[in-house]
N, C-alpha and C. Protein backbone atom coordinates (compact mmCIF):
# COMPACT_ATOMS: atom_id res chain seq x y z
N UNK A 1 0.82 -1.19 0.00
CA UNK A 1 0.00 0.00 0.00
C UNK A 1 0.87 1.26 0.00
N UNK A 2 2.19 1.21 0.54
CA UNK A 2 2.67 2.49 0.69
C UNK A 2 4.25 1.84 -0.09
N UNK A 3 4.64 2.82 -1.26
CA UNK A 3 5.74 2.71 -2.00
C UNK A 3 6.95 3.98 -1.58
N UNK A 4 7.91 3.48 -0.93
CA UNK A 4 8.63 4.32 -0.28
C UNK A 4 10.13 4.38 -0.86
N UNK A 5 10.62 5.27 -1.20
CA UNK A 5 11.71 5.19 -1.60
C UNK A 5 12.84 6.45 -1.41
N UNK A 6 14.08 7.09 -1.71
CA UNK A 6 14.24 8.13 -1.32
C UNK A 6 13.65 9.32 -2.22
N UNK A 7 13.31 9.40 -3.65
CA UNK A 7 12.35 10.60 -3.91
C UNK A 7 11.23 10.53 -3.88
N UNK A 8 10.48 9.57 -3.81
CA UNK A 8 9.01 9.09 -3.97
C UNK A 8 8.27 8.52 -3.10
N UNK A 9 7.35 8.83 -2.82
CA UNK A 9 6.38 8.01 -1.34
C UNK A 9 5.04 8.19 -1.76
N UNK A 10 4.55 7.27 -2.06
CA UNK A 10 3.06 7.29 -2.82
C UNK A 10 1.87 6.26 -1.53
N UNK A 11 0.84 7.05 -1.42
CA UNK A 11 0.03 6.06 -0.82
C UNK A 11 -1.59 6.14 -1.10
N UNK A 12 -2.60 5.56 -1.49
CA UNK A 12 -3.27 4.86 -2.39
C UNK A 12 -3.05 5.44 -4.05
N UNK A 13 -1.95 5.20 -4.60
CA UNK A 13 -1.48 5.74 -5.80
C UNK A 13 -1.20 7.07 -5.96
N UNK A 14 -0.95 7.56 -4.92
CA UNK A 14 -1.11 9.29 -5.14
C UNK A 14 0.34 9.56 -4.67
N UNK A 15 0.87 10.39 -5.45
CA UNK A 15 2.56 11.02 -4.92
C UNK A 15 2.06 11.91 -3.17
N UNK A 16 2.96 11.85 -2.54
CA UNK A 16 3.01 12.31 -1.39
C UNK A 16 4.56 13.52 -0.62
N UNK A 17 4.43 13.92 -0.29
CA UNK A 17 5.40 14.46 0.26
C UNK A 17 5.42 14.87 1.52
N UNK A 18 6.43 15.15 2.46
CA UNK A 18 6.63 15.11 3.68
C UNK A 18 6.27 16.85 3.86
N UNK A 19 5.59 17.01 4.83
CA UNK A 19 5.35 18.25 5.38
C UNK A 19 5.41 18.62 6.45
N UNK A 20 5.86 19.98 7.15
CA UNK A 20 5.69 20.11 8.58
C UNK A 20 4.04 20.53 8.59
N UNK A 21 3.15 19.54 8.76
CA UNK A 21 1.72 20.15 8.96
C UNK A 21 1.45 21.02 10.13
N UNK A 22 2.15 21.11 11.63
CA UNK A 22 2.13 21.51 12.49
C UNK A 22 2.34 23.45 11.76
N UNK A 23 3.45 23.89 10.97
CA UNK A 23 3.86 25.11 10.41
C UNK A 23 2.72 25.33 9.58
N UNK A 24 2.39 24.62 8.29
CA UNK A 24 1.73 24.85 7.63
C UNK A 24 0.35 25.17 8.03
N UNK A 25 -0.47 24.37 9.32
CA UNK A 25 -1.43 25.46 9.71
C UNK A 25 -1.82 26.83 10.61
N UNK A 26 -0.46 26.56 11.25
CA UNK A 26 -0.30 27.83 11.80
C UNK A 26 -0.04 28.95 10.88
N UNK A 27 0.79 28.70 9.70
CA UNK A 27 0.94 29.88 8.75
C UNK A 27 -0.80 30.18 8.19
N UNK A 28 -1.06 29.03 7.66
CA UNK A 28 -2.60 29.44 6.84
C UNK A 28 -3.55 30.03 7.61
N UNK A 29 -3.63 29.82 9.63
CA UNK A 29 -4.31 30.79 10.92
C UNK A 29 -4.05 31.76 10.11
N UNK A 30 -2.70 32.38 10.31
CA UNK A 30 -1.98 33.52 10.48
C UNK A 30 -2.53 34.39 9.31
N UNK A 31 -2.43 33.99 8.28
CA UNK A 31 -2.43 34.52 7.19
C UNK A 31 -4.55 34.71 6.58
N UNK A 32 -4.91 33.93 7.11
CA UNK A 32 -7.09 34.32 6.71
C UNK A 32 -7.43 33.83 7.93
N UNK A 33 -6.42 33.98 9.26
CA UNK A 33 -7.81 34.32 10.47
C UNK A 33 -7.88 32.62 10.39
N UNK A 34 -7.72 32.03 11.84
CA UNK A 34 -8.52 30.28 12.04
C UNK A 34 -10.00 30.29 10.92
N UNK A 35 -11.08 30.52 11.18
CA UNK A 35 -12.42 30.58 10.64
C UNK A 35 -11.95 30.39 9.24
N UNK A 36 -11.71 30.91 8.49
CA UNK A 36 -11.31 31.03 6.83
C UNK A 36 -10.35 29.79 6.68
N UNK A 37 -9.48 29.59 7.25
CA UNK A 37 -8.18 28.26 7.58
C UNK A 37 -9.31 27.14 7.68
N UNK A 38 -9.71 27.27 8.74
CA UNK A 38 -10.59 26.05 8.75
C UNK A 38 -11.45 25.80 7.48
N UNK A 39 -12.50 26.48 6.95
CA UNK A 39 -12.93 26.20 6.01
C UNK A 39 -12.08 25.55 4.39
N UNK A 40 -11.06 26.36 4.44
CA UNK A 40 -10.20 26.39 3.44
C UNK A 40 -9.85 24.93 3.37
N UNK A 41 -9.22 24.30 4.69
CA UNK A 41 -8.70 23.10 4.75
C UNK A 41 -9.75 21.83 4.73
N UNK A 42 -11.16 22.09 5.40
CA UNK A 42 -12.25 21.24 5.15
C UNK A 42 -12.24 20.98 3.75
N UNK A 43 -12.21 21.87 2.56
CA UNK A 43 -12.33 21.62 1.44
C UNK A 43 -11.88 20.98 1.21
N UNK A 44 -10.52 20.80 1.09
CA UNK A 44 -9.37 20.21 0.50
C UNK A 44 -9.51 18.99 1.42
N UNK A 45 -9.60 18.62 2.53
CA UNK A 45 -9.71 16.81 3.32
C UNK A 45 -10.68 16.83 3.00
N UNK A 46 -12.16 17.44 2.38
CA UNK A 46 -12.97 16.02 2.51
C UNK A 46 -13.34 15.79 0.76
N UNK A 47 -12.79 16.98 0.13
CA UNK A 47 -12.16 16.18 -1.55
C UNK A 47 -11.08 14.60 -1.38
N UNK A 48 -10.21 15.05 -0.56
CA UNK A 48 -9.46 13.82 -0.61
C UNK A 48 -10.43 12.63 0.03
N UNK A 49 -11.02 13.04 1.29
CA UNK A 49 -11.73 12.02 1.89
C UNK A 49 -12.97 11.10 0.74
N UNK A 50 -13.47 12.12 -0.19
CA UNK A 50 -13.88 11.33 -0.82
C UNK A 50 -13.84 10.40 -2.25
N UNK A 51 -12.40 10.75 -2.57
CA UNK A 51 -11.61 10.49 -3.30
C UNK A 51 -10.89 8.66 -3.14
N UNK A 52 -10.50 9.21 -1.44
CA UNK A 52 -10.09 8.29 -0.75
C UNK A 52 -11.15 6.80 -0.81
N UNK A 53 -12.16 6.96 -0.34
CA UNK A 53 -13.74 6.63 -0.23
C UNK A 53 -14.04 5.65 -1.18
N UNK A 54 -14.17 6.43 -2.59
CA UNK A 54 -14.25 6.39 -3.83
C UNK A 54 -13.19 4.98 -4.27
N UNK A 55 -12.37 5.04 -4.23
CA UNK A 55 -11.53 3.96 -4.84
C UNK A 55 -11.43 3.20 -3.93
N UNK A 56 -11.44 3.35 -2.44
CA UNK A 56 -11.67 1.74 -1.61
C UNK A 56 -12.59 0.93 -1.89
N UNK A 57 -14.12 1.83 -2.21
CA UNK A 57 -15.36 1.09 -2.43
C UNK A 57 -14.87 0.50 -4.20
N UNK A 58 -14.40 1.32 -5.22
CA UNK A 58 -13.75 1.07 -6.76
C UNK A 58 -12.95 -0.48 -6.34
N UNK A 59 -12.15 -0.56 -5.41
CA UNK A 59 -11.64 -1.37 -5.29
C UNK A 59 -12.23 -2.45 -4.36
N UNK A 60 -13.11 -2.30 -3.68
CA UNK A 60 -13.35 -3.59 -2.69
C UNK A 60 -14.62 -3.25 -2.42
N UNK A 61 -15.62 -3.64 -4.04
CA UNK A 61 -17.02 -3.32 -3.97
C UNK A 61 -17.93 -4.09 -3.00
N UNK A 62 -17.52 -4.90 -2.39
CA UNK A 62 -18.46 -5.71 -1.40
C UNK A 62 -17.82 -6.15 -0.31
N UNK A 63 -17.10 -4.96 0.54
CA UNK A 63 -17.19 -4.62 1.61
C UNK A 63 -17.76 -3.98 2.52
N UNK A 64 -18.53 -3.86 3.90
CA UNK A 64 -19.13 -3.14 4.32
C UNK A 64 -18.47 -1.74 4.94
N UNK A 65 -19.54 -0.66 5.33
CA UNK A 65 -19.23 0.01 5.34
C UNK A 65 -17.65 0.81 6.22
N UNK A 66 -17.99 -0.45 7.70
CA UNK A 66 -17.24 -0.25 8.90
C UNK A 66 -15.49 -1.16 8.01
N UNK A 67 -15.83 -1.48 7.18
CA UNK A 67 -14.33 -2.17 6.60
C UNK A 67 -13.61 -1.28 5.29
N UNK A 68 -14.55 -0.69 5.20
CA UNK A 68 -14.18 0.88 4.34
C UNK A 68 -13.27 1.90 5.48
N UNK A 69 -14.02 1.89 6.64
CA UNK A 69 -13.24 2.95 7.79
C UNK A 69 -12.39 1.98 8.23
N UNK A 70 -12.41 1.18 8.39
CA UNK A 70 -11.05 0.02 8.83
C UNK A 70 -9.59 0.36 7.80
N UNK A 71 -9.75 0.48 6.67
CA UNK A 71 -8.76 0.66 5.38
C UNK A 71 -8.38 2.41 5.16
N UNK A 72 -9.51 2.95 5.40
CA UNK A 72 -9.02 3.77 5.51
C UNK A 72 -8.60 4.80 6.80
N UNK A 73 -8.51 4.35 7.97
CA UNK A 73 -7.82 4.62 9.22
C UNK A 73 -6.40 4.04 9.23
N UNK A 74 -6.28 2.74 8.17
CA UNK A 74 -4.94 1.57 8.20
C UNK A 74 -4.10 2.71 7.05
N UNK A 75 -4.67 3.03 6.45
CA UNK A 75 -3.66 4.47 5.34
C UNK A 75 -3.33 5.72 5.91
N UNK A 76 -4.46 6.36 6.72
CA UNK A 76 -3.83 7.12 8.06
C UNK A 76 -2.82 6.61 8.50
N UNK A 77 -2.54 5.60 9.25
CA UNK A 77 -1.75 5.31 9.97
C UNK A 77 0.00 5.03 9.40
N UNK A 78 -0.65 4.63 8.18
CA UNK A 78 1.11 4.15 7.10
C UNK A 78 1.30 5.87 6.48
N UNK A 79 0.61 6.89 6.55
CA UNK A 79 0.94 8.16 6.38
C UNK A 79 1.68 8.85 7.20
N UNK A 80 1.44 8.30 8.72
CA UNK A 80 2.43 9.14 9.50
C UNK A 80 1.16 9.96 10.47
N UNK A 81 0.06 9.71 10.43
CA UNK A 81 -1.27 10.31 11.13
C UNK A 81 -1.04 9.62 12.40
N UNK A 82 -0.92 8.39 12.84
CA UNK A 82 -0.09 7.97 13.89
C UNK A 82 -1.52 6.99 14.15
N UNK A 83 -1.99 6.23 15.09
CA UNK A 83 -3.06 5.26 15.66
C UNK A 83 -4.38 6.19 15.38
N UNK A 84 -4.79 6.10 13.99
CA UNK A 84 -6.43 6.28 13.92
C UNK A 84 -7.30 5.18 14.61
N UNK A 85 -8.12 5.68 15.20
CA UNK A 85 -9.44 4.55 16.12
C UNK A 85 -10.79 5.55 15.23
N UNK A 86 -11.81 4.59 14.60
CA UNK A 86 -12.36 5.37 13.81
C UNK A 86 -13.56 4.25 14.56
N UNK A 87 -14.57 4.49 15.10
CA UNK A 87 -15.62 3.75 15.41
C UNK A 87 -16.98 4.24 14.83
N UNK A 88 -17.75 3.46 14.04
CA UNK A 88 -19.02 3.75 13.61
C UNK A 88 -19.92 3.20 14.19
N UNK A 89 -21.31 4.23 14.59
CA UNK A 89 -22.29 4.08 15.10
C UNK A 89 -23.24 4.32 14.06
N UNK A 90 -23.89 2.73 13.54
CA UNK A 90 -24.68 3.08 12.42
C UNK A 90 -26.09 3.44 12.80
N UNK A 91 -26.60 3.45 13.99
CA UNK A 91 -27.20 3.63 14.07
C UNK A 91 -27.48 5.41 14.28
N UNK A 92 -26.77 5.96 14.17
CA UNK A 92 -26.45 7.67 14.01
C UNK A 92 -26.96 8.10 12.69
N UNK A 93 -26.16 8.10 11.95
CA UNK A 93 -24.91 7.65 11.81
C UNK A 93 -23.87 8.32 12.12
N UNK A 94 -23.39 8.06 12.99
CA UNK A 94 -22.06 8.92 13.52
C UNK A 94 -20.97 8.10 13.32
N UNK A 95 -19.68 8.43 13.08
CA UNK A 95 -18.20 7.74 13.67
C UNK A 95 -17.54 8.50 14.48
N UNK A 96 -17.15 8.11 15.60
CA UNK A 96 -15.92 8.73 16.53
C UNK A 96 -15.27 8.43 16.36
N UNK A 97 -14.14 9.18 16.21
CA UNK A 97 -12.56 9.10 15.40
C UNK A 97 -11.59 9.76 16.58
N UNK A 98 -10.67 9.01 17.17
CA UNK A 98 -9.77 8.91 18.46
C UNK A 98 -8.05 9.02 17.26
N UNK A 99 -6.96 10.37 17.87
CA UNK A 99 -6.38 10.00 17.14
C UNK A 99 -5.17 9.93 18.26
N UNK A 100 -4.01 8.34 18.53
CA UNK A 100 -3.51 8.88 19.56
C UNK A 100 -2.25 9.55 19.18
N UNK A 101 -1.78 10.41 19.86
CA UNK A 101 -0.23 10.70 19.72
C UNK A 101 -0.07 11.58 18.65
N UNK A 102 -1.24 12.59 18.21
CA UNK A 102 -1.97 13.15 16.75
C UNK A 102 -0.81 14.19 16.52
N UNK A 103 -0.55 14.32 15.25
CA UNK A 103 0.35 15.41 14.57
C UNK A 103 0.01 16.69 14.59
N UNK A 104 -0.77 17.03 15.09
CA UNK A 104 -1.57 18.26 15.55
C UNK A 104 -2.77 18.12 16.67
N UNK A 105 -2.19 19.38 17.70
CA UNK A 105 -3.31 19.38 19.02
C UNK A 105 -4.09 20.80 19.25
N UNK A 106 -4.41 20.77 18.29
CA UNK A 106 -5.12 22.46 18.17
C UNK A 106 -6.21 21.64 18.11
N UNK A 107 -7.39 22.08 18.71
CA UNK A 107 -9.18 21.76 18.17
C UNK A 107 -9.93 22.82 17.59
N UNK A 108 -9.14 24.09 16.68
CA UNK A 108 -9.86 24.82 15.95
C UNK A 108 -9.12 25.17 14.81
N UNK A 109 -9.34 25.49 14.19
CA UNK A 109 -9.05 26.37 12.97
C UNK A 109 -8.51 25.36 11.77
N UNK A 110 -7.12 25.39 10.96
CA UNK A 110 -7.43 24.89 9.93
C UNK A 110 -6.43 23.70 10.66
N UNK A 111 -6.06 23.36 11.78
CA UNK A 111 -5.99 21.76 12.50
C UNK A 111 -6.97 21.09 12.64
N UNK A 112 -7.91 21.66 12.89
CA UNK A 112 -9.06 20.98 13.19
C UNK A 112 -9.70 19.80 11.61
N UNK A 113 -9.72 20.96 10.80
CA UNK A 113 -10.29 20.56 9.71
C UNK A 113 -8.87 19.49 9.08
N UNK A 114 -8.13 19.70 9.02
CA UNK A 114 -7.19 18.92 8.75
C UNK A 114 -6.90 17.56 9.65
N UNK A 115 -7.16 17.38 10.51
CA UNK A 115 -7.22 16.17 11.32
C UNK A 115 -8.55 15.19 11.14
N UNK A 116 -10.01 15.88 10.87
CA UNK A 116 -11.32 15.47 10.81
C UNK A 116 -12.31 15.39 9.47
N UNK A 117 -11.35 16.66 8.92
CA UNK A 117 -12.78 16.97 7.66
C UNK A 117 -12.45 15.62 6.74
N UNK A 118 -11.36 15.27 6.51
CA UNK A 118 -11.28 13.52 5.60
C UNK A 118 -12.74 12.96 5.95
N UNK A 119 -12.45 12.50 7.07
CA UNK A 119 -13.91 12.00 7.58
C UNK A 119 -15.06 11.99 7.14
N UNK A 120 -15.42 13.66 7.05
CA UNK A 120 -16.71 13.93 6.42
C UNK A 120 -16.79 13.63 5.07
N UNK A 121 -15.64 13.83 4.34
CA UNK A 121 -15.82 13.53 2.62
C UNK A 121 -15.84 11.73 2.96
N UNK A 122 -15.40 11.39 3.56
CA UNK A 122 -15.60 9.88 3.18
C UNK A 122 -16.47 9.06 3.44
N UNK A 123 -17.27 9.67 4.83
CA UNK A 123 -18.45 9.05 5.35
C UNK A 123 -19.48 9.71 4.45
N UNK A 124 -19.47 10.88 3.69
CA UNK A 124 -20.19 11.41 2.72
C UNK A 124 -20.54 9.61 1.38
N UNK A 125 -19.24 9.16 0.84
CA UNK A 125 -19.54 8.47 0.33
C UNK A 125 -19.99 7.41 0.59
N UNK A 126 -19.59 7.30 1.40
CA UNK A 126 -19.77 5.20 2.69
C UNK A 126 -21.19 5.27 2.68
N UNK A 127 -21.96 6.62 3.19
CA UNK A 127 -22.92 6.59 3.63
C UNK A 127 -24.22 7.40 2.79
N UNK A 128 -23.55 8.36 2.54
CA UNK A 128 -24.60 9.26 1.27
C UNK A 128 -25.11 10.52 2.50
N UNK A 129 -25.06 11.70 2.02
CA UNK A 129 -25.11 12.70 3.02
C UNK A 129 -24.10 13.61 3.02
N UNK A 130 -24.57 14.28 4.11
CA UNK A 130 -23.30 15.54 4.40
C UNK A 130 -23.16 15.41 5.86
N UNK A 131 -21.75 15.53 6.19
CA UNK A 131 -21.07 14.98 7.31
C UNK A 131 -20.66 16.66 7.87
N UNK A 132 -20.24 16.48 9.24
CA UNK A 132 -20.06 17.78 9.96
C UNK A 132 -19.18 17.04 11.33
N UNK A 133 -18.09 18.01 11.70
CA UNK A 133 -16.97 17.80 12.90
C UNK A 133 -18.07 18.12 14.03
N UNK A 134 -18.34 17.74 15.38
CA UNK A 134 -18.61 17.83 16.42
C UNK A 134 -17.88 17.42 17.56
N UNK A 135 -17.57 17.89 18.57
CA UNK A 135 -16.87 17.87 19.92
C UNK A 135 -15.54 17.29 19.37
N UNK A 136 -14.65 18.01 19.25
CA UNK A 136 -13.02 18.16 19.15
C UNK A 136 -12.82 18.40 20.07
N UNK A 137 -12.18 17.28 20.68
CA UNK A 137 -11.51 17.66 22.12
C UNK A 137 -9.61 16.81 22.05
N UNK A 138 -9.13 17.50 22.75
CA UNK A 138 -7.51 16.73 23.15
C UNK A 138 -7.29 17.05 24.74
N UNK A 139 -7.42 15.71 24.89
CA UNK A 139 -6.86 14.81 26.25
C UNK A 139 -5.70 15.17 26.36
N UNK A 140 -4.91 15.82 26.82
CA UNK A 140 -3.93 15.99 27.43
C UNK A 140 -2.66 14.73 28.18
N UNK A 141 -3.41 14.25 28.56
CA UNK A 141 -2.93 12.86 29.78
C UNK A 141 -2.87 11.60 28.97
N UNK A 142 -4.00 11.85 28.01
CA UNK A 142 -3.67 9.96 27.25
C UNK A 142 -3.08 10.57 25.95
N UNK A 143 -2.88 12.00 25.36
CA UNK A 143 -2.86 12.37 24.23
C UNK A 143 -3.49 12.02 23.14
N UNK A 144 -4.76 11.96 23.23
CA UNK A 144 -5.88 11.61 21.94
C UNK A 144 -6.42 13.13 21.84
N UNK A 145 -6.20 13.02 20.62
CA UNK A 145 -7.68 14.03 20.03
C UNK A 145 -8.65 13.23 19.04
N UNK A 146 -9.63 13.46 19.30
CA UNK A 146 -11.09 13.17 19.25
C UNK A 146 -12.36 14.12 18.99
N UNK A 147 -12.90 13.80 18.07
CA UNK A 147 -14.10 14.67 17.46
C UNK A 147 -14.95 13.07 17.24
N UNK A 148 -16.68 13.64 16.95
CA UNK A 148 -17.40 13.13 16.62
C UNK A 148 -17.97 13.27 15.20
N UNK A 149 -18.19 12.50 14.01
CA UNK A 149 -18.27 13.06 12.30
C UNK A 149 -19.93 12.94 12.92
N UNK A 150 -20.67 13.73 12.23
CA UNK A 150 -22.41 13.21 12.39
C UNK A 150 -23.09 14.04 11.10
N UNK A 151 -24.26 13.61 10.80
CA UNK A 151 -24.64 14.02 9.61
C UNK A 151 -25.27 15.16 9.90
N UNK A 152 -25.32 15.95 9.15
CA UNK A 152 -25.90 16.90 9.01
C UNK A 152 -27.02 17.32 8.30
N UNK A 153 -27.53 16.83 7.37
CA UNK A 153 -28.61 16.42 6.57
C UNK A 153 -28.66 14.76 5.54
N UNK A 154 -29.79 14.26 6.00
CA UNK A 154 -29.46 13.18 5.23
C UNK A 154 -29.71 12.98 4.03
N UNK A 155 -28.85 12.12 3.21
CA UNK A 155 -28.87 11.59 1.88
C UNK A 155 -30.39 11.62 1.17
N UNK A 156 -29.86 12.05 0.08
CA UNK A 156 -31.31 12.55 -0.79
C UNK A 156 -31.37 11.90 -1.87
N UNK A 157 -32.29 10.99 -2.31
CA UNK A 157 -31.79 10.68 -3.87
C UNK A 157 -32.62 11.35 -4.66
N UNK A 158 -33.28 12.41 -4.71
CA UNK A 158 -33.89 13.67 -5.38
C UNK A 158 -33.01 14.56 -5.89
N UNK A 159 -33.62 14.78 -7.12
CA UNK A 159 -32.44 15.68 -7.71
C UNK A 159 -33.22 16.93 -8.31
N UNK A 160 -33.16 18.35 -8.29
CA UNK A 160 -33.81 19.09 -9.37
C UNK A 160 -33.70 19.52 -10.67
């Protein structure tokens, strides 16, 4: 799953590169205000999230949904995101997503969205809907950060 070499590091087929994400969202705060950061970065994770989504289900059409978040918490983790715990409550539909030892401990601005919004683009596809971050919190003592994904309006198959 992950092709590593010294110029190249690809993971579900996609070129990758090493970043200080910790700098990079403090610069993008700095520069449009957390609020604007955050949004900015939601965009961009939950395109990937459903991108991501998209070719697990392309690739492993008859798997269920909770083995879709299984694969893709296991690519978190070979990224360097460190122990994703991604638990779905289908009866929500919610997933709580535990991250330990997380590459970022901010719970607002464009960390936030960068640690969670994947989520929403992917449970967007798993599930059909629009997904939304709720209670971002970081534990201090066990070092998890943790948010809740939950829908926000449900899946429509109406179109105008």
């Amino acid at each position: 799953m992950v092709d590593s070499s010294p110029t190249v590091r690809q993971i579900l087929g996609r070129r990758h590169v090493a970043v200080d994400i910790e700098a990079l969202c403090e610069h993008l705060d700095q520069l449009v205000g957390p609020q604007v950061a955050e949004v900015i970065m939601s965009h961009h994770e939950v395109r990937l999230g459903k991108e991501d989504a998209e070719l697990e289900r392309k690739e492993h059409p008859d798997v269920s949904p909770m083995e879709i978040i299984g694969k893709l918490a296991e690519t978190w983790h070979l990224s360097g995101m460190r122990d994703v715990q991604a638990k779905l409550d289908e009866n929500g539909p919610e997933l709580v997503v535990s991250i330990v030892n997380p590459c970022l401990r901010k719970t607002e601005g464009s960390a936030k969205s960068f640690l969670f919004s994947h989520w929403c683009g992917a449970l967007s596809v798993i599930l059909g809907g629009v997904f939304e971050i709720k209670n971002v919190t970081y534990d201090s003592q066990k070092d998890v950060m943790s948010a809740r994904i939950v829908s926000r309006r449900p899946a429509t198959t109406q179109t105008k």
